[in-house]
N, C-alpha and C. Protein backbone atom coordinates (compact mmCIF):
# COMPACT_ATOMS: atom_id res chain seq x y z
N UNK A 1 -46.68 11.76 -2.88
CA UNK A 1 -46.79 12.09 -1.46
C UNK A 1 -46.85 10.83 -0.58
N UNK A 2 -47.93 9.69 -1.51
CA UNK A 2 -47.90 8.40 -0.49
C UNK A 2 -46.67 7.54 -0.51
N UNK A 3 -45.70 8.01 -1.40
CA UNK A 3 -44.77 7.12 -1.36
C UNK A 3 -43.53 7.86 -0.53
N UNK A 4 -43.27 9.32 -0.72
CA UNK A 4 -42.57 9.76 0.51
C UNK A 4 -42.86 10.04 1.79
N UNK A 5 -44.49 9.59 2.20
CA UNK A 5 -44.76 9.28 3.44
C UNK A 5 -44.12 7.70 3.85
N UNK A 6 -44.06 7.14 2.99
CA UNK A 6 -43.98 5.40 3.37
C UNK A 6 -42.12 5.60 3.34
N UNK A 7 -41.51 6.17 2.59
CA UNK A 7 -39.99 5.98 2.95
C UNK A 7 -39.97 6.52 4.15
N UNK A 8 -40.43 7.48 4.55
CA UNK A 8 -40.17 8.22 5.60
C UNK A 8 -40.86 7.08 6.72
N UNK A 9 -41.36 7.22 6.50
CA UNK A 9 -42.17 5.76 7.94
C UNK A 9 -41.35 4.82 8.18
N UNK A 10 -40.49 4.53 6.94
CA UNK A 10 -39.65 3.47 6.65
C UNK A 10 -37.89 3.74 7.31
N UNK A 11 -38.05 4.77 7.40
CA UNK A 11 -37.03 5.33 7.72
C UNK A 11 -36.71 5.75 9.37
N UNK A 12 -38.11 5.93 9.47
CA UNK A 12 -38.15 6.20 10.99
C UNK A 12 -37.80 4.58 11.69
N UNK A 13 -39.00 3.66 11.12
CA UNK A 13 -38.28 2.66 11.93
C UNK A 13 -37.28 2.05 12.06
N UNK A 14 -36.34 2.38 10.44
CA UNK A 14 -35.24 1.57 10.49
C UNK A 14 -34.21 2.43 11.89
N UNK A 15 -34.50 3.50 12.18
CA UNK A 15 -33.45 4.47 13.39
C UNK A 15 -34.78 3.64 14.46
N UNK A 16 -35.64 3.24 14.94
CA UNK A 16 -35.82 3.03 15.99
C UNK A 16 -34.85 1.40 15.85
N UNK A 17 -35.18 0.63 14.86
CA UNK A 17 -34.12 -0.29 15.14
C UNK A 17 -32.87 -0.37 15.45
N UNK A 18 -32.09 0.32 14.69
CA UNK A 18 -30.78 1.14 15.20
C UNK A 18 -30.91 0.97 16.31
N UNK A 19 -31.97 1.91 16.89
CA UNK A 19 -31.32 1.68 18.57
C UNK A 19 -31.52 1.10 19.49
N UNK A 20 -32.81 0.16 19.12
CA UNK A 20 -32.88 -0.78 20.04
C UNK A 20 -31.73 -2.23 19.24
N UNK A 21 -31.35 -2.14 18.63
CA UNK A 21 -29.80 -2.71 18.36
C UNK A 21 -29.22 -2.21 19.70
N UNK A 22 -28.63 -1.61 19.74
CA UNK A 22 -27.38 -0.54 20.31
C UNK A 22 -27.89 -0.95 21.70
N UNK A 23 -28.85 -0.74 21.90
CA UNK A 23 -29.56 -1.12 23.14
C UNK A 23 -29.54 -2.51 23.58
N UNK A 24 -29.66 -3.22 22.59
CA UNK A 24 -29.46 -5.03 22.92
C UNK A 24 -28.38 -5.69 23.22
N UNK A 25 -27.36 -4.95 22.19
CA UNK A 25 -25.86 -5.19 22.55
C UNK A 25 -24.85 -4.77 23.56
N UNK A 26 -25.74 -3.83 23.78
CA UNK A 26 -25.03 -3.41 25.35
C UNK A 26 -25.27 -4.42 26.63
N UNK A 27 -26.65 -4.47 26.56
CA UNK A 27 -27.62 -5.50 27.50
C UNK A 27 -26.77 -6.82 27.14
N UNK A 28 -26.32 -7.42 26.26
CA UNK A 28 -26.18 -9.03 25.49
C UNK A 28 -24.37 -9.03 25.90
N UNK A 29 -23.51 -7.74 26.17
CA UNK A 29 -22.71 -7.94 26.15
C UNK A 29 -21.96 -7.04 27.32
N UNK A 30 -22.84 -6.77 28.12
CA UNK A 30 -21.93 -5.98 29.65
C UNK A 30 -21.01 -7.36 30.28
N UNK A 31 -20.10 -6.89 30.78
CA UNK A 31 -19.21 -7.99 31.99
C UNK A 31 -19.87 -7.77 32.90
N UNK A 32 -21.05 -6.88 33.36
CA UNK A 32 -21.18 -6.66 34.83
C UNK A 32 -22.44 -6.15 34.62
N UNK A 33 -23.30 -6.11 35.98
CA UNK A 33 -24.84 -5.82 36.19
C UNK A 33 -24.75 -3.92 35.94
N UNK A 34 -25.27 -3.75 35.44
CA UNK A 34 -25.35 -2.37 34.99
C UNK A 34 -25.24 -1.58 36.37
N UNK A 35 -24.81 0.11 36.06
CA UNK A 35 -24.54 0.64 37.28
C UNK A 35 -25.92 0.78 37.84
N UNK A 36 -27.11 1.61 36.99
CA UNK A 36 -28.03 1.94 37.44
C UNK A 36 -28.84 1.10 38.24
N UNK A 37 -28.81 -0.28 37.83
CA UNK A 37 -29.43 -1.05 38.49
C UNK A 37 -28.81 -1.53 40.17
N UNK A 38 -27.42 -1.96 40.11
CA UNK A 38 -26.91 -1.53 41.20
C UNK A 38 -27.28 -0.73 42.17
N UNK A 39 -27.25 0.48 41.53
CA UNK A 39 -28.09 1.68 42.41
C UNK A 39 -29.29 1.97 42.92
N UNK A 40 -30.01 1.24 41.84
CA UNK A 40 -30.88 0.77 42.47
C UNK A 40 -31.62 0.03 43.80
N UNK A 41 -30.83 -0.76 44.08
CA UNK A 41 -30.74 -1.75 44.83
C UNK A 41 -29.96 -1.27 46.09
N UNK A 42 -29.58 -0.21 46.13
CA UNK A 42 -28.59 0.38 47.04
C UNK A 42 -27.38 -0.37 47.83
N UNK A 43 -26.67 -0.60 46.91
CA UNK A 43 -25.66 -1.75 47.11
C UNK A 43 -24.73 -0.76 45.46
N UNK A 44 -23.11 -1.58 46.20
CA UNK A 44 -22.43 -1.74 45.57
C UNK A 44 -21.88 -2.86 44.70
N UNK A 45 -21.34 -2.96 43.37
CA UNK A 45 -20.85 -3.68 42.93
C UNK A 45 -20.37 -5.11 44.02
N UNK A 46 -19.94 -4.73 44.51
CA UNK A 46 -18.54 -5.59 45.36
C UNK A 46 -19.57 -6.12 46.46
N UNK A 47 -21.38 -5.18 46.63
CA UNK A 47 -21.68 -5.63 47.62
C UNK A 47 -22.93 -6.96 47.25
N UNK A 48 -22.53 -6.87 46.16
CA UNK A 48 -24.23 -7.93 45.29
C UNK A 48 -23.56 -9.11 45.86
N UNK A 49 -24.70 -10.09 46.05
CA UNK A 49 -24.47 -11.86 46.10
C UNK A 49 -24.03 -12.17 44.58
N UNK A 50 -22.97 -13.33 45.22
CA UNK A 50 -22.65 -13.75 43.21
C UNK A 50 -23.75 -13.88 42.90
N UNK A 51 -24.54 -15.00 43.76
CA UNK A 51 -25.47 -15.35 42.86
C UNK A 51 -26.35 -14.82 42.35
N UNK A 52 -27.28 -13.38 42.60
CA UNK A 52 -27.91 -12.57 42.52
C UNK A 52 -27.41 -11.91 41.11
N UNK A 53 -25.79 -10.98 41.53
CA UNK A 53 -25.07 -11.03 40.20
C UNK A 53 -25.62 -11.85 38.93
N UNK A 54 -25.19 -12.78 39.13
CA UNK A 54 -24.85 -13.85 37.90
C UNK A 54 -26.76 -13.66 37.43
N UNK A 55 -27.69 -13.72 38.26
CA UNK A 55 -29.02 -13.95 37.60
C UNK A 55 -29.29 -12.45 37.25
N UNK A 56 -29.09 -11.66 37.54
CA UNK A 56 -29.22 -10.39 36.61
C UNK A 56 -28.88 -9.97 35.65
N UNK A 57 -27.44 -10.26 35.37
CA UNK A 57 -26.71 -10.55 34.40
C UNK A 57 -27.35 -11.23 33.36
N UNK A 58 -27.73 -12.65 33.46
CA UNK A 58 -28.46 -13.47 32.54
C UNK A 58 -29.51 -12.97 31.99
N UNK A 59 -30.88 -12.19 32.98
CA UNK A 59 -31.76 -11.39 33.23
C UNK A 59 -31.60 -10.31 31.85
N UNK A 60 -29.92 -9.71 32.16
CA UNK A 60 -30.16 -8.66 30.80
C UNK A 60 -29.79 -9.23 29.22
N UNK A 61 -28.98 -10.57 29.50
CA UNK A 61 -29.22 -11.62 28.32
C UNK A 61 -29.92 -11.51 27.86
N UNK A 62 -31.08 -11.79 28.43
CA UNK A 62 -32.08 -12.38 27.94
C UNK A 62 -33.13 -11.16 27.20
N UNK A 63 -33.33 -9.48 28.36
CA UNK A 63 -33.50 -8.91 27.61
C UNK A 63 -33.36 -8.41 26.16
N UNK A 64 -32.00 -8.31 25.98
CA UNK A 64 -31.00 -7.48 25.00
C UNK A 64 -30.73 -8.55 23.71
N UNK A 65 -31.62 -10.01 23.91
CA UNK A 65 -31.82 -10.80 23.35
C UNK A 65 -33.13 -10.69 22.48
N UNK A 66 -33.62 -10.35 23.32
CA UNK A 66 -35.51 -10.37 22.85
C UNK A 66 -34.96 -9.18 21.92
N UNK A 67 -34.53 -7.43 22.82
CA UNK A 67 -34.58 -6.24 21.99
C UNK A 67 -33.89 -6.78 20.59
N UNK A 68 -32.94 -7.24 20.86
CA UNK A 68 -32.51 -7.77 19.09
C UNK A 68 -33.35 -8.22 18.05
N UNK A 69 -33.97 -9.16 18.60
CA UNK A 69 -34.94 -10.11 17.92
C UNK A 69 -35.91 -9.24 17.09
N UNK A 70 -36.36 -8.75 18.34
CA UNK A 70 -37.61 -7.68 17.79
C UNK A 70 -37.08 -6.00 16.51
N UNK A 71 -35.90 -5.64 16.90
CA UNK A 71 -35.42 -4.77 15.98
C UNK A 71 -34.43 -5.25 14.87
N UNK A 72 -34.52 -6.41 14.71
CA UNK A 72 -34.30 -7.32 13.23
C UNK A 72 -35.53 -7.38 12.79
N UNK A 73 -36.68 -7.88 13.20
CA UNK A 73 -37.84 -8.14 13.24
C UNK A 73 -38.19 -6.92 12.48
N UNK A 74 -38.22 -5.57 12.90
CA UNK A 74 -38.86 -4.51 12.95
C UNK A 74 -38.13 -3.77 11.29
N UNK A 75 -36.82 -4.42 11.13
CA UNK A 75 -36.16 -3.82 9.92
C UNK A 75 -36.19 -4.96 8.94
N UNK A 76 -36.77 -5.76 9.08
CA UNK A 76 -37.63 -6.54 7.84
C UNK A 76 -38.62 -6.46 7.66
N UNK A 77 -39.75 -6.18 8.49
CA UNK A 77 -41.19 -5.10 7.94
C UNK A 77 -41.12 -4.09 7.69
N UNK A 78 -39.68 -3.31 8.24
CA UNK A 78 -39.77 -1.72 7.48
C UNK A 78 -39.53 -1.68 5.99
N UNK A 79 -38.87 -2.94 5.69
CA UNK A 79 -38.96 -2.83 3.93
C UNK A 79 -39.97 -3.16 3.17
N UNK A 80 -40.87 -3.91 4.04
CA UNK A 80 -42.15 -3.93 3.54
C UNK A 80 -42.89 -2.90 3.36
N UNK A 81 -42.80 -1.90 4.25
CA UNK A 81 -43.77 -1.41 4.32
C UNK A 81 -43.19 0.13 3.54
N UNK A 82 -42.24 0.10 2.99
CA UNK A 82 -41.72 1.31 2.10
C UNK A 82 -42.00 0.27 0.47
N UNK A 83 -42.44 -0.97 0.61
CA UNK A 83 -43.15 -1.01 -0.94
C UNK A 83 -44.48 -1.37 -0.68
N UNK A 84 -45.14 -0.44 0.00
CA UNK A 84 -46.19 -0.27 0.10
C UNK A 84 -47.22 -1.34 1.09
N UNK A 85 -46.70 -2.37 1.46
CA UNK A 85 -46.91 -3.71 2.12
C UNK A 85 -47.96 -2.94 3.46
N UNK A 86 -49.39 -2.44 3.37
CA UNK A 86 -49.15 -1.31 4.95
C UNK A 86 -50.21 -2.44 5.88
N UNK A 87 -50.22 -3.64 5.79
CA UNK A 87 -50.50 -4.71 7.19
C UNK A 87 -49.26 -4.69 7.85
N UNK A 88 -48.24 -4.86 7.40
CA UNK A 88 -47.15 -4.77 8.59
C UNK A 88 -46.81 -3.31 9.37
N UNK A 89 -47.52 -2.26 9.40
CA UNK A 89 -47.44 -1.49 10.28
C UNK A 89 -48.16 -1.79 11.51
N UNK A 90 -49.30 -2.69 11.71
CA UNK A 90 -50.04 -3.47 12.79
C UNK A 90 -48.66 -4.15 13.83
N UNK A 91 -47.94 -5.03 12.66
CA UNK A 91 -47.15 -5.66 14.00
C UNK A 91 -45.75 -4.91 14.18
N UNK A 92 -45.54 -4.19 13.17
CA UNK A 92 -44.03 -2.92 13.91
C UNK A 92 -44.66 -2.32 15.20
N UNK A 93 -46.07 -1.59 15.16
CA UNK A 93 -45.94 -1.29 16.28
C UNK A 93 -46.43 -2.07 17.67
N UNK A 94 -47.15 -3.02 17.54
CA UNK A 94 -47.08 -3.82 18.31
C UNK A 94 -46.06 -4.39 19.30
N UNK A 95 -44.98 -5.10 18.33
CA UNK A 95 -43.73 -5.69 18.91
C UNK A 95 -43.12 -4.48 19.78
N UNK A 96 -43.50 -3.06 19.18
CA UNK A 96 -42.19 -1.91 20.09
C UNK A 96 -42.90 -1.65 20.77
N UNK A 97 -44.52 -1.94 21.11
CA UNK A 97 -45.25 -1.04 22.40
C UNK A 97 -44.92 -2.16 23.07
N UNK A 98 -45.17 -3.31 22.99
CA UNK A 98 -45.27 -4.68 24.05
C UNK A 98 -43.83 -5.21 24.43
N UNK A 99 -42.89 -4.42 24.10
CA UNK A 99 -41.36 -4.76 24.74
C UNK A 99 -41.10 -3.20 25.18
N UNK A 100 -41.29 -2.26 24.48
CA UNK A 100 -40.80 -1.22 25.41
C UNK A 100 -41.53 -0.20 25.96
N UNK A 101 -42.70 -0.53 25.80
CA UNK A 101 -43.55 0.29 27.51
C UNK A 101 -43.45 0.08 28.55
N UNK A 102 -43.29 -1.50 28.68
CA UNK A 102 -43.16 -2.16 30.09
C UNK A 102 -41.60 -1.77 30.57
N UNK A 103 -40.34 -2.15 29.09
CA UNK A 103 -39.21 -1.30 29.73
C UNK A 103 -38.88 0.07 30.09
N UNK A 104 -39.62 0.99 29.29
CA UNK A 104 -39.60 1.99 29.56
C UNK A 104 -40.39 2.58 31.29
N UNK A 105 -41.14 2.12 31.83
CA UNK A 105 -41.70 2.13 32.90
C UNK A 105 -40.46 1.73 33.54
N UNK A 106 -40.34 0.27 34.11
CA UNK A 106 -39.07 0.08 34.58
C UNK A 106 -37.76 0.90 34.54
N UNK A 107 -37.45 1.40 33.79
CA UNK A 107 -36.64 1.84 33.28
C UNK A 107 -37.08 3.26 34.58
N UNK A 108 -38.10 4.41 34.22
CA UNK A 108 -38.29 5.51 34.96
C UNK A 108 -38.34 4.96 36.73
N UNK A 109 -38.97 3.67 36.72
CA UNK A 109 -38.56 3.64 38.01
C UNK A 109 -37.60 2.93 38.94
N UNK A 110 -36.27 2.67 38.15
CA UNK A 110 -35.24 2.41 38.29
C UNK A 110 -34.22 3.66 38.78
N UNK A 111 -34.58 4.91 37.80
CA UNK A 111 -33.93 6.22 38.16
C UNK A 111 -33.68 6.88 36.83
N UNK A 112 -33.31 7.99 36.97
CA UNK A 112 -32.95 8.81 36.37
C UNK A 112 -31.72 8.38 35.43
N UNK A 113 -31.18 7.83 35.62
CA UNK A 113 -30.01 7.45 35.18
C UNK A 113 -29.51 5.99 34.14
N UNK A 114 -31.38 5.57 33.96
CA UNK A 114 -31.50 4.10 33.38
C UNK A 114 -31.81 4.58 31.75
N UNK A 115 -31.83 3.99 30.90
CA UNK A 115 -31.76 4.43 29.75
C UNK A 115 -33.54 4.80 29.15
N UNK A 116 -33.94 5.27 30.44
CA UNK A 116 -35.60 5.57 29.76
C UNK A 116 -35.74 6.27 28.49
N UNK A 117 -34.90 7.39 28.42
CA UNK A 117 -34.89 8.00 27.36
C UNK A 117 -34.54 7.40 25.76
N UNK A 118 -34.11 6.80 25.68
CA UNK A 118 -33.61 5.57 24.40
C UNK A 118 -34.68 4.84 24.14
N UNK A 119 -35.38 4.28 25.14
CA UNK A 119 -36.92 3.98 25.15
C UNK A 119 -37.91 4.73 24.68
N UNK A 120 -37.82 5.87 25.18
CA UNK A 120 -38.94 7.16 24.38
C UNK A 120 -38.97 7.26 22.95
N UNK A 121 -37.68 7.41 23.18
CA UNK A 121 -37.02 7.78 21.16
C UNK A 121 -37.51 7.06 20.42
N UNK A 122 -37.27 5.17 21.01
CA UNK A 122 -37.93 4.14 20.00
C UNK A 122 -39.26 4.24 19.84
N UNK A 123 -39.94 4.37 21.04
CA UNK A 123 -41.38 4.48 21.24
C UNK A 123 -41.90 5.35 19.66
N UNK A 124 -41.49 6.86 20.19
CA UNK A 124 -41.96 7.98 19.45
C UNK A 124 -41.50 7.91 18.25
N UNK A 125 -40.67 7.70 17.61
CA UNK A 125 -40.58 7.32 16.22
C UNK A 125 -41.10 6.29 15.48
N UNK A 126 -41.25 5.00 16.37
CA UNK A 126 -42.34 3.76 15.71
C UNK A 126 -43.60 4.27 15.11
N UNK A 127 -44.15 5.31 16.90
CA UNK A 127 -45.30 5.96 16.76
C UNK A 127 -45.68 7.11 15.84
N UNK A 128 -44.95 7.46 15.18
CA UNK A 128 -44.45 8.46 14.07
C UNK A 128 -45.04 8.35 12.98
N UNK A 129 -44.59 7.01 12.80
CA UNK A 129 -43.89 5.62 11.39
C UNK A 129 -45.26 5.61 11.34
N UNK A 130 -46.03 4.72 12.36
CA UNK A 130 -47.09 4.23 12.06
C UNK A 130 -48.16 5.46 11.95
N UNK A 131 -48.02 6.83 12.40
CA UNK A 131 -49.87 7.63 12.05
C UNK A 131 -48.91 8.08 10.20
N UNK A 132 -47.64 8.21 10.01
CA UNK A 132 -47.24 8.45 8.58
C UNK A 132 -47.42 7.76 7.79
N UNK A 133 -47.68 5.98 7.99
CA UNK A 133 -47.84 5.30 7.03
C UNK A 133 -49.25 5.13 6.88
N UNK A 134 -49.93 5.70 7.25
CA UNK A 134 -51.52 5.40 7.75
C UNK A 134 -52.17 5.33 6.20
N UNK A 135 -52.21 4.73 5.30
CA UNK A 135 -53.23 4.82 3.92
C UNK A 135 -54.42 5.13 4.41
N UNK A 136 -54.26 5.93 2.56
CA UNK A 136 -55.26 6.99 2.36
C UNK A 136 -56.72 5.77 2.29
N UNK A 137 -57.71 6.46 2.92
CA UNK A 137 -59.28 5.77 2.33
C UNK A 137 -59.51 5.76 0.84
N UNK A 138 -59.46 4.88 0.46
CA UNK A 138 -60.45 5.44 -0.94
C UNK A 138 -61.26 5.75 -0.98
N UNK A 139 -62.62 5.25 -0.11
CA UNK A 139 -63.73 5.68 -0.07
C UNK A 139 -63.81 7.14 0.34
N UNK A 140 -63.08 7.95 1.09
CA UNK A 140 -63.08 9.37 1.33
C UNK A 140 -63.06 9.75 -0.02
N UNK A 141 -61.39 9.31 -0.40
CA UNK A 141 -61.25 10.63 -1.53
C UNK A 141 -62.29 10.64 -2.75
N UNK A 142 -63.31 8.95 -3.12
CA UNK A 142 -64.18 8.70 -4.15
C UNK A 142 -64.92 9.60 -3.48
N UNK A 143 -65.51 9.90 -2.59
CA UNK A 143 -66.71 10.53 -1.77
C UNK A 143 -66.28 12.09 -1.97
N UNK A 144 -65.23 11.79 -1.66
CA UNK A 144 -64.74 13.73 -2.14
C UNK A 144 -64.94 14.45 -3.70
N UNK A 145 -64.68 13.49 -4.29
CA UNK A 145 -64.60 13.68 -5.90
C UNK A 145 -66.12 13.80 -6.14
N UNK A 146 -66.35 12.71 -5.60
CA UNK A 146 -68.00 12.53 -6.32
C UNK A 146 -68.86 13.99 -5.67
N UNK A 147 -68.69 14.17 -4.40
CA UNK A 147 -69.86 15.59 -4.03
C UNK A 147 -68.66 16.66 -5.09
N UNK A 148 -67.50 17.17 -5.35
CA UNK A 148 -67.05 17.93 -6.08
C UNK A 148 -67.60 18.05 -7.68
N UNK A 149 -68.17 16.31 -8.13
CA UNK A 149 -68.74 16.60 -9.35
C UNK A 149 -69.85 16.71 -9.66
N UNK A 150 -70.76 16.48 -8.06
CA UNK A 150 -72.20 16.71 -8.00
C UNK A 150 -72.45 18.65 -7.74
N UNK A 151 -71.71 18.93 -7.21
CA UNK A 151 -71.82 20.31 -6.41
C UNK A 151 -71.42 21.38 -7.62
């Protein structure tokens, strides 16, 4: 059971990496400042300052840089932690609350139309990963056994 809880934990994060992949490479490789954000700003394409352009642009570089980092990051502790390794469930979820809560916020108040939801997904499956990989106490189950052989 503890070991098809831990693939499965293992499994969950390797799909939150997945998509904060998918998510980085979009960010690491647009020609242009995303629409939503645009819209944001209530301006058109054609109506941004280059220069403004050009630093937003960099801006999602730099994001879609980090998201990489961190979901490489996140799929080399997930193999840890499907052979049983369970300290690295501390920093899987760490790295995905402390990069994508703050995006995910941004993200809802950017609009409807910003990729909050891709954010959730990663969120809630990290968060998944980690109460599934949660090891068992020993001291419970010795404590369980022992009143079962006292009683």
């Amino acid at each position: 059971m503890v070991e098809k809880n831990l693939r499965t934990a293992s499994w969950l994060c390797y799909l939150a990496a997945s998509l904060g992949i998918i998510f980085a490479v979009v960010y690491l490789f647009t020609p242009t400042v995303m629409p939503y954000h645009v819209r944001f700003m209530g301006k058109t394409q054609a109506q941004l300052d280059p220069k403004v352009g050009i630093l937003l642009l960099m801006t999602l570089r730099v994001i879609g840089g980090a998201f990489l980092a961190i979901s490489i990051c996140v799929i080399m502790l997930a193999r840890k932690l499907s052979q049983g390794i369970y300290w690295v469930r501390t920093p899987i979820i760490c790295m995905v609350l402390i990069s994508s809560a703050p995006a995910l916020w941004v993200s809802l108040s950017v609009g409807h139309s910003a990729p909050w939801w891709l954010l959730g997904i990663i969120i809630t499956l990290v968060t998944v990963s980690f109460e599934l990989s949660r090891p068992i106490d020993k001291r419970i189950s010795q404590a369980m056994q022992h009143s079962s052989e006292v009683g």
